[in-house]
Protein backbone atom coordinates (compact mmCIF):
# COMPACT_ATOMS: atom_id res chain seq x y z
CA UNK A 1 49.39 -57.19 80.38
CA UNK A 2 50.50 -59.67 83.26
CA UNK A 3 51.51 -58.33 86.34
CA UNK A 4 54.73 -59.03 85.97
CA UNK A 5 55.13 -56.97 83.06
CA UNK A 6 56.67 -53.36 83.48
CA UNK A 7 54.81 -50.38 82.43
CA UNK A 8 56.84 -48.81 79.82
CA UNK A 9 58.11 -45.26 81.13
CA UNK A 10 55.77 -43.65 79.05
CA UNK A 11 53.04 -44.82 80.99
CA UNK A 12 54.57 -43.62 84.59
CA UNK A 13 53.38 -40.88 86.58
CA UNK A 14 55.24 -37.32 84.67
CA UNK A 15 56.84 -37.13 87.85
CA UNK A 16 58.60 -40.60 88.20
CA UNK A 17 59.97 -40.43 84.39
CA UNK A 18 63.52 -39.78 84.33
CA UNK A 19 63.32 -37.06 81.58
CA UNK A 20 60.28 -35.26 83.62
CA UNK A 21 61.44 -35.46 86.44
CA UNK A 22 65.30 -33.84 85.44
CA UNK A 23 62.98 -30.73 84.16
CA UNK A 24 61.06 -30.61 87.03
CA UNK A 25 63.10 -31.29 89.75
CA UNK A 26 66.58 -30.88 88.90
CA UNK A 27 69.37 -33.10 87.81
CA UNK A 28 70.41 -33.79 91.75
CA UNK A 29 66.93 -35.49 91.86
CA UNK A 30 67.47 -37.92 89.98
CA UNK A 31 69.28 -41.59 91.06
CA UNK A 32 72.33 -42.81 89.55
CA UNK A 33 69.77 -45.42 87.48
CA UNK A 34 67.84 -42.84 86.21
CA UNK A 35 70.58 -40.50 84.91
CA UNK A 36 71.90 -44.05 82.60
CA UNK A 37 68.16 -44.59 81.67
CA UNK A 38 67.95 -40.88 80.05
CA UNK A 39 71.44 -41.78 78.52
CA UNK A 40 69.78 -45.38 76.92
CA UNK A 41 66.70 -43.88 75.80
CA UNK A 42 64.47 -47.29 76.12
CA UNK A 43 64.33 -50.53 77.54
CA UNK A 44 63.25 -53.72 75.83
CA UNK A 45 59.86 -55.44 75.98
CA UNK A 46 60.15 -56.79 79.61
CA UNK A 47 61.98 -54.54 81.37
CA UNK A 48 62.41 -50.34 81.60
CA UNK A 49 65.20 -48.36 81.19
CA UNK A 50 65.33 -47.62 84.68
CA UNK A 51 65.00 -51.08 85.90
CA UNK A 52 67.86 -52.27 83.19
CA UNK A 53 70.26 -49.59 84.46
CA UNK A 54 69.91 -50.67 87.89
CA UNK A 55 70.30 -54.21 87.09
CA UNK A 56 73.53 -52.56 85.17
CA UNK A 57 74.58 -51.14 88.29
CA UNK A 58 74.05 -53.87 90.57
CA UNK A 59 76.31 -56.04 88.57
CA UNK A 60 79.06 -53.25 89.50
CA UNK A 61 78.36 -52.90 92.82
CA UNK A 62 76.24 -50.11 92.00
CA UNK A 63 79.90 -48.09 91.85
CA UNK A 64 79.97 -45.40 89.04
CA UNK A 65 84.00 -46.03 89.06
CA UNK A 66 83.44 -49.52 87.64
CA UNK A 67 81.30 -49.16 85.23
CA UNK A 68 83.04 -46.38 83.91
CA UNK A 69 85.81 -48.88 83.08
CA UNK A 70 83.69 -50.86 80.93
CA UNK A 71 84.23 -51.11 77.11
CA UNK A 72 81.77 -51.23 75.19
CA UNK A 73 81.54 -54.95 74.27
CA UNK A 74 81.25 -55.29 78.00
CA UNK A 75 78.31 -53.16 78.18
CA UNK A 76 76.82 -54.95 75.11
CA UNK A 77 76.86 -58.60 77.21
CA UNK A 78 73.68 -57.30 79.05
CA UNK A 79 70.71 -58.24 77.08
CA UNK A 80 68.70 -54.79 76.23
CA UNK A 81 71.89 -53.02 76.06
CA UNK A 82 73.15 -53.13 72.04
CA UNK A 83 75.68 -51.15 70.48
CA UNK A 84 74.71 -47.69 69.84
CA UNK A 85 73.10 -47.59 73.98
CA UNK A 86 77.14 -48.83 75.04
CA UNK A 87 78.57 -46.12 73.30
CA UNK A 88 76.19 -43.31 74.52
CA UNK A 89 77.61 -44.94 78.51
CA UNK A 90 81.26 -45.09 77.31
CA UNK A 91 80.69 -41.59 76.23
CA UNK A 92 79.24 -40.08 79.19
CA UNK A 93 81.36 -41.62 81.64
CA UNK A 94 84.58 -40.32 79.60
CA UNK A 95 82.98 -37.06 79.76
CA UNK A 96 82.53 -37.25 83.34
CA UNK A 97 86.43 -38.06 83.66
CA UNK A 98 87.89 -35.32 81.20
CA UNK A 99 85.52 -32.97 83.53
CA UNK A 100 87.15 -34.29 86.85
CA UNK A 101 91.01 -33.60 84.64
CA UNK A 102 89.29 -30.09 83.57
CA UNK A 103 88.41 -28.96 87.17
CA UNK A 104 91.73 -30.34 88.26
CA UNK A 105 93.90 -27.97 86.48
CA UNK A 106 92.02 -25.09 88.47
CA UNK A 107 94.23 -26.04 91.38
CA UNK A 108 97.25 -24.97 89.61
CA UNK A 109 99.37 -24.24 92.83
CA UNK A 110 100.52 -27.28 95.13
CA UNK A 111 99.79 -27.02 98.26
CA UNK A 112 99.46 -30.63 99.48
CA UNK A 113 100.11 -34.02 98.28
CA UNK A 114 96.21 -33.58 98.00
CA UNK A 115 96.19 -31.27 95.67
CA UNK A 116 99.00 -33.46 93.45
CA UNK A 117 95.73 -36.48 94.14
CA UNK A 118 93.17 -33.72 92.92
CA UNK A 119 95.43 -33.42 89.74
CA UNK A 120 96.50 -36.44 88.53
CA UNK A 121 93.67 -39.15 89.92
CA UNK A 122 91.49 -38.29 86.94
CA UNK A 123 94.35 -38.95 84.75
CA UNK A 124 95.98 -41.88 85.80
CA UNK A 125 93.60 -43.02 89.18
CA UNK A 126 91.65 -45.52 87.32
CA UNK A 127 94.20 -47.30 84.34
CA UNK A 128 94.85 -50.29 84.01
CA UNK A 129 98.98 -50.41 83.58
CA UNK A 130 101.66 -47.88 85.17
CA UNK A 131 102.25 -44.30 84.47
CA UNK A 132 105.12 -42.23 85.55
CA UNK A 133 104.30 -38.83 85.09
CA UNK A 134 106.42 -35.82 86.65
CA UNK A 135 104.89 -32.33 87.80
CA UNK A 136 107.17 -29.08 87.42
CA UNK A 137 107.03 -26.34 90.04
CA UNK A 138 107.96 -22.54 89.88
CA UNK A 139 109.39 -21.16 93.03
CA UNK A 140 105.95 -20.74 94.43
CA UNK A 141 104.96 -23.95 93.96
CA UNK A 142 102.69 -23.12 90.53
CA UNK A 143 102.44 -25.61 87.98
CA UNK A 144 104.57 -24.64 84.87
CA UNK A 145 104.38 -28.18 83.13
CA UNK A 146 103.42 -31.60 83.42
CA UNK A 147 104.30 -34.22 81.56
CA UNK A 148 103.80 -38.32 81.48
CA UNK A 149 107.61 -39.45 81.56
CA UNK A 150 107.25 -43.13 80.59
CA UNK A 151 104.17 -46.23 80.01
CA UNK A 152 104.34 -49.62 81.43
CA UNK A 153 102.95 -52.40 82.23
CA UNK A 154 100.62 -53.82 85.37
CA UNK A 155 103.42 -53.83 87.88
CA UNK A 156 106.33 -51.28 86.83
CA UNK A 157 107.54 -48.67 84.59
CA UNK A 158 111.15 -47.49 83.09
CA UNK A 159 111.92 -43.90 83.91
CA UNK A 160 114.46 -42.08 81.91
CA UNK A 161 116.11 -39.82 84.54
CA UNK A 162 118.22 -37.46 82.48
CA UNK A 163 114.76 -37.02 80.39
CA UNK A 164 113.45 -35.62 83.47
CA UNK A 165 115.70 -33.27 84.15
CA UNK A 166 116.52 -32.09 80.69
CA UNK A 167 112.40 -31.28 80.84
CA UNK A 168 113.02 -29.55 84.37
CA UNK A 169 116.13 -27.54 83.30
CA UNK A 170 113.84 -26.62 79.66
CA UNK A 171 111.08 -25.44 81.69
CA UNK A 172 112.84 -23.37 84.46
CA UNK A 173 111.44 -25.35 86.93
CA UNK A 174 113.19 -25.41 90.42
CA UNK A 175 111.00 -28.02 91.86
CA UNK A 176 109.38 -31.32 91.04
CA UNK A 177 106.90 -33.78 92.35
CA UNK A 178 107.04 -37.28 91.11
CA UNK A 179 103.99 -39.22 90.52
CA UNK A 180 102.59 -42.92 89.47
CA UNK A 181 99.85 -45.00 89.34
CA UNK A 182 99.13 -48.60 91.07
CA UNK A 183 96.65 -50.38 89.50
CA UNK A 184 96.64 -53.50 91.91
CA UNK A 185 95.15 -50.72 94.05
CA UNK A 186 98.04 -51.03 97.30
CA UNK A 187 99.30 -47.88 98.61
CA UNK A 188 102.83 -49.31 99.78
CA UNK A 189 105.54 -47.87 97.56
CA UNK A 190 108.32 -50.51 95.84
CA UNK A 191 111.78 -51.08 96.43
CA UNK A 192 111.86 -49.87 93.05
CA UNK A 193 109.64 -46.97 93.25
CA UNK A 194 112.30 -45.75 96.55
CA UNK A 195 115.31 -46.25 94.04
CA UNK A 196 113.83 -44.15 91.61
CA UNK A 197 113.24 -41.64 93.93
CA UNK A 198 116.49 -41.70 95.40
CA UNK A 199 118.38 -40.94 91.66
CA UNK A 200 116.13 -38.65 90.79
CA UNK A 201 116.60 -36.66 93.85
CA UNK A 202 120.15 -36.68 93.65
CA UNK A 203 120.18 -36.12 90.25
CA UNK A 204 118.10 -32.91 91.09
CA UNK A 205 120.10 -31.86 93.70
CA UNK A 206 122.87 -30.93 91.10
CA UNK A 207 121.46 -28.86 89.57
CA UNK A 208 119.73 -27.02 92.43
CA UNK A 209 115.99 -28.37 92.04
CA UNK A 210 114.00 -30.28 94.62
CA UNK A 211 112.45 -32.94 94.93
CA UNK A 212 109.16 -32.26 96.95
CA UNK A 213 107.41 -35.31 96.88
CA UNK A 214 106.65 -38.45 95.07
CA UNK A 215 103.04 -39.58 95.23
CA UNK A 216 101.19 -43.15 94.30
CA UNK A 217 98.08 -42.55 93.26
CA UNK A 218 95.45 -45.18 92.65
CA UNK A 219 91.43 -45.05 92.15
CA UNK A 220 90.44 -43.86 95.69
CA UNK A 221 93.51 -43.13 97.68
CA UNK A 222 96.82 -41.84 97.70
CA UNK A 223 100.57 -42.27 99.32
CA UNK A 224 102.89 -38.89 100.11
CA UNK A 225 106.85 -40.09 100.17
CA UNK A 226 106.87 -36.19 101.85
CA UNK A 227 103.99 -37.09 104.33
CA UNK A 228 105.40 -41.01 105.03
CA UNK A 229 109.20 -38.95 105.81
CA UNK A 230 110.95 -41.16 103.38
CA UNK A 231 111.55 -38.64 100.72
């Protein structure tokens, strides 16, 4: 074996393999690599598992949040990395995101245009086109429904305003928080995301519901309308 050839994980010390190591020191031991190797299983001839995931990572920016995004013929373009291996990542990083959703919906009362981030970031943070989703409030600000109000594309939406309130007035909701995604990543809010707001709070207004906020969400951050003042 030349020196430049890996030893195959097999062959490591119990306490450096991934698997091992998970048992025997706990899953927070373990580096972001090392938790993909145990997902791949094996390497190829010249390079480990571990050493494959990292250069995996590395081509990411070693940022979870990227590759997370990758399909799997994406995945498959790294030699050592075939079919069945990009499904078991696609897999495990969609798990990771329903579990973000899941733990969302604990926070079932609004108290903050962070908590409306908490919520809907795992569903619509990380897409690639617009979402226009609405959240419906009880009078102690307790999520009764939510519901995704219209699809677009990369830079807007259509949103059907008596829709929304016919699903407010259905619900017995007497407050609503308004809510979309940017995928270009800014935080500044459109001339057309400010008109919407505007009819829908009016619209609202008749019928004696509020308006509490309108938040942009994208992958890491978030904008308040509430927080800015221009609700």
């Amino acid at each position: 074996m030349s020196e430049n050839t890996p030893f195959p994980i097999r062959s490591w010390s119990e306490d450096d393999r991934p698997r091992e190591k998970l048992l025997l020191k706990g899953k927070a031991a373990l580096s972001d690599a090392e938790l993909i190797a145990i997902l791949i299983g094996s390497g190829s001839r010249n390079e480990t598992a571990v050493d494959l995931s990292k250069r995996i990572l590395a081509d990411h920016q070693n940022n979870l949040n990227a590759l997370g995004k990758l399909p799997v013929s994406k995945l498959m373009a790294f030699k050592g990395i075939g079919q069945a291996k990009a499904i078991a990542i696609v897999a495990a990083m969609e798990l990771a995101r329903r579990r973000r959703s899941h733990e969302a919906v604990v926070l079932d009362k609004i108290a903050s245009s962070q908590s409306v981030f908490d919520i809907m970031q795992p569903i619509i943070g990380e897409l690639a086109h617009e979402e226009f989703w609405i959240i419906y409030l009880n009078n102690a600000n307790k999520i009764i429904h939510k519901t995704q109000l219209s699809k677009g594309g990369i830079t807007g939406t259509l949103v059907d305003i008596r829709l929304a309130l016919r699903i407010a007035i259905e619900n017995g909701a007497v407050g609503m928080i308004l809510t979309h995604n940017h995928p270009s990543g800014t935080l500044q809010p459109s001339e057309a995301d400010k008109q919407i707001t505007r009819k829908l709070k009016l619209g609202a207004e008749s019928l004696d519901i509020k308006i509490l906020d309108h938040v942009i969400v994208t992958e890491t951050a978030y904008f308040s309308f509430a927080d800015d003042g221009i609700l």
